[in-house]
Protein backbone atom coordinates (compact mmCIF):
# COMPACT_ATOMS: atom_id res chain seq x y z
CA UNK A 1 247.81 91.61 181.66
CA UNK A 2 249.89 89.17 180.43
CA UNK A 3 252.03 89.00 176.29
CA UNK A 4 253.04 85.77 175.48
CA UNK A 5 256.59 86.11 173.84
CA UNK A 6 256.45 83.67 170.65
CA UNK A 7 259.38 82.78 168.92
CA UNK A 8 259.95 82.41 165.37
CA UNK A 9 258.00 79.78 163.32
CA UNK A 10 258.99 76.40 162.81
CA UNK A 11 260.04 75.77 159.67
CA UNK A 12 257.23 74.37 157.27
CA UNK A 13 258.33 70.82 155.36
CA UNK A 14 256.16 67.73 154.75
CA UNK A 15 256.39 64.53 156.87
CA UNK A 16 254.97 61.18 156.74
CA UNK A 17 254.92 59.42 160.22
CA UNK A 18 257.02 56.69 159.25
CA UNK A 19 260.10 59.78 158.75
CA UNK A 20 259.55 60.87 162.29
CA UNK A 21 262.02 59.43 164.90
CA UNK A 22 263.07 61.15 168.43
CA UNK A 23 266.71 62.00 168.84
CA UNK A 24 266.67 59.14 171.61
CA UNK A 25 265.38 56.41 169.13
CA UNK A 26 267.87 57.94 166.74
CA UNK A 27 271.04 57.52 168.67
CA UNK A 28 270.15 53.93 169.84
CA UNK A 29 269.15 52.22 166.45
CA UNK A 30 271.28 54.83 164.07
CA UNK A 31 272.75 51.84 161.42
CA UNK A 32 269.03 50.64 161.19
CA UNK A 33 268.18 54.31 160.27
CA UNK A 34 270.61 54.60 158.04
CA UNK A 35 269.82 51.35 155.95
CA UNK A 36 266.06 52.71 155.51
CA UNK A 37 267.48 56.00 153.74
CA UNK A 38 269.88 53.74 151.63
CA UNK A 39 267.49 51.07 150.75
CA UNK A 40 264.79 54.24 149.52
CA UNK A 41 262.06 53.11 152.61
CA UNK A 42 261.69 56.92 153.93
CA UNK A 43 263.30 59.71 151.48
CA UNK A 44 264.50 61.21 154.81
CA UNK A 45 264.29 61.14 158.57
CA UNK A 46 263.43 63.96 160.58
CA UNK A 47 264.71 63.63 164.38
CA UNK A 48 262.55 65.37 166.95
CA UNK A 49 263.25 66.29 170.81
CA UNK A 50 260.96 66.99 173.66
CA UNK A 51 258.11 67.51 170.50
CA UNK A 52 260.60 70.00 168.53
CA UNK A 53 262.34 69.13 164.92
CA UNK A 54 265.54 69.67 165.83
CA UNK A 55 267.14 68.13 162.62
CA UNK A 56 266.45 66.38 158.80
CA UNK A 57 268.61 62.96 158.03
CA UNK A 58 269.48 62.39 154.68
CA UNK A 59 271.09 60.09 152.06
CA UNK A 60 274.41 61.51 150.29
CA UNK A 61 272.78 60.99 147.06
CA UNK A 62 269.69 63.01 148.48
CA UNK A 63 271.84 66.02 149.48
CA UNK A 64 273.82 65.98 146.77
CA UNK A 65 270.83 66.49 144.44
CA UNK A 66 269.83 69.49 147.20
CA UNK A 67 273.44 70.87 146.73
CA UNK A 68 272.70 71.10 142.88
CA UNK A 69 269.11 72.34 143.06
CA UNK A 70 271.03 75.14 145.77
CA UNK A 71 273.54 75.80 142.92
CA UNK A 72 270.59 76.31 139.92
CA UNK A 73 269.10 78.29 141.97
CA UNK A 74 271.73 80.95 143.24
CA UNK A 75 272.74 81.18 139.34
CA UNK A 76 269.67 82.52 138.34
CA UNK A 77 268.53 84.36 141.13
CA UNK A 78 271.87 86.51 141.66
CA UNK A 79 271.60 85.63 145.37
CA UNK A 80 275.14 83.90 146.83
CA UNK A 81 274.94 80.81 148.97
CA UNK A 82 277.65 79.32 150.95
CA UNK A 83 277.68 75.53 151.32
CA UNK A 84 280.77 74.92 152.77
CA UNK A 85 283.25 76.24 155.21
CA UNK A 86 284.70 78.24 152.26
CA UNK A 87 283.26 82.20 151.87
CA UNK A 88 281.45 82.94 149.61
CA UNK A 89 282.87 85.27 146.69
CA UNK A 90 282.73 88.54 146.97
């Protein structure tokens, strides 16, 4: 009898076809990539290899407006989140 091992879950986020690009495609064409985020076409670009998300692309302005959802949320919730190299307060 055989157990299949299974690793953690991929992480669950919604994506439209037209954000999906392979690492490959991504490191060949990267300044036409980036002009889609900038010019609002795709609201972010998530890079894939061999069928796996391996990362999410995008804008400054996007993750800046992540970076202050992150902050509203660790104020209220009492829970401490790093988002640079600098450690969190003890």
């Amino acid at each position: 009898m055989f157990r299949r091992t299974v690793g953690p879950e991929p992480p669950s986020i919604r994506i439209r076809t037209d954000e999906l690009r392979t690492v490959r495609e991504a490191m060949r064409d990267f300044s036409s990539l980036l002009t889609e985020l900038e010019e609002g076409d795709v609201e972010k670009l998530v890079l894939t290899q061999r069928n796996r998300m391996r990362a999410v692309v995008v804008s400054v302005e996007r993750w800046s407006e992540v970076e202050q959802a992150l902050a509203g949320t660790r104020e209220g919730s009492g829970v401490e989140i790093a988002l640079d190299d600098e450690p969190a307060p003890s």
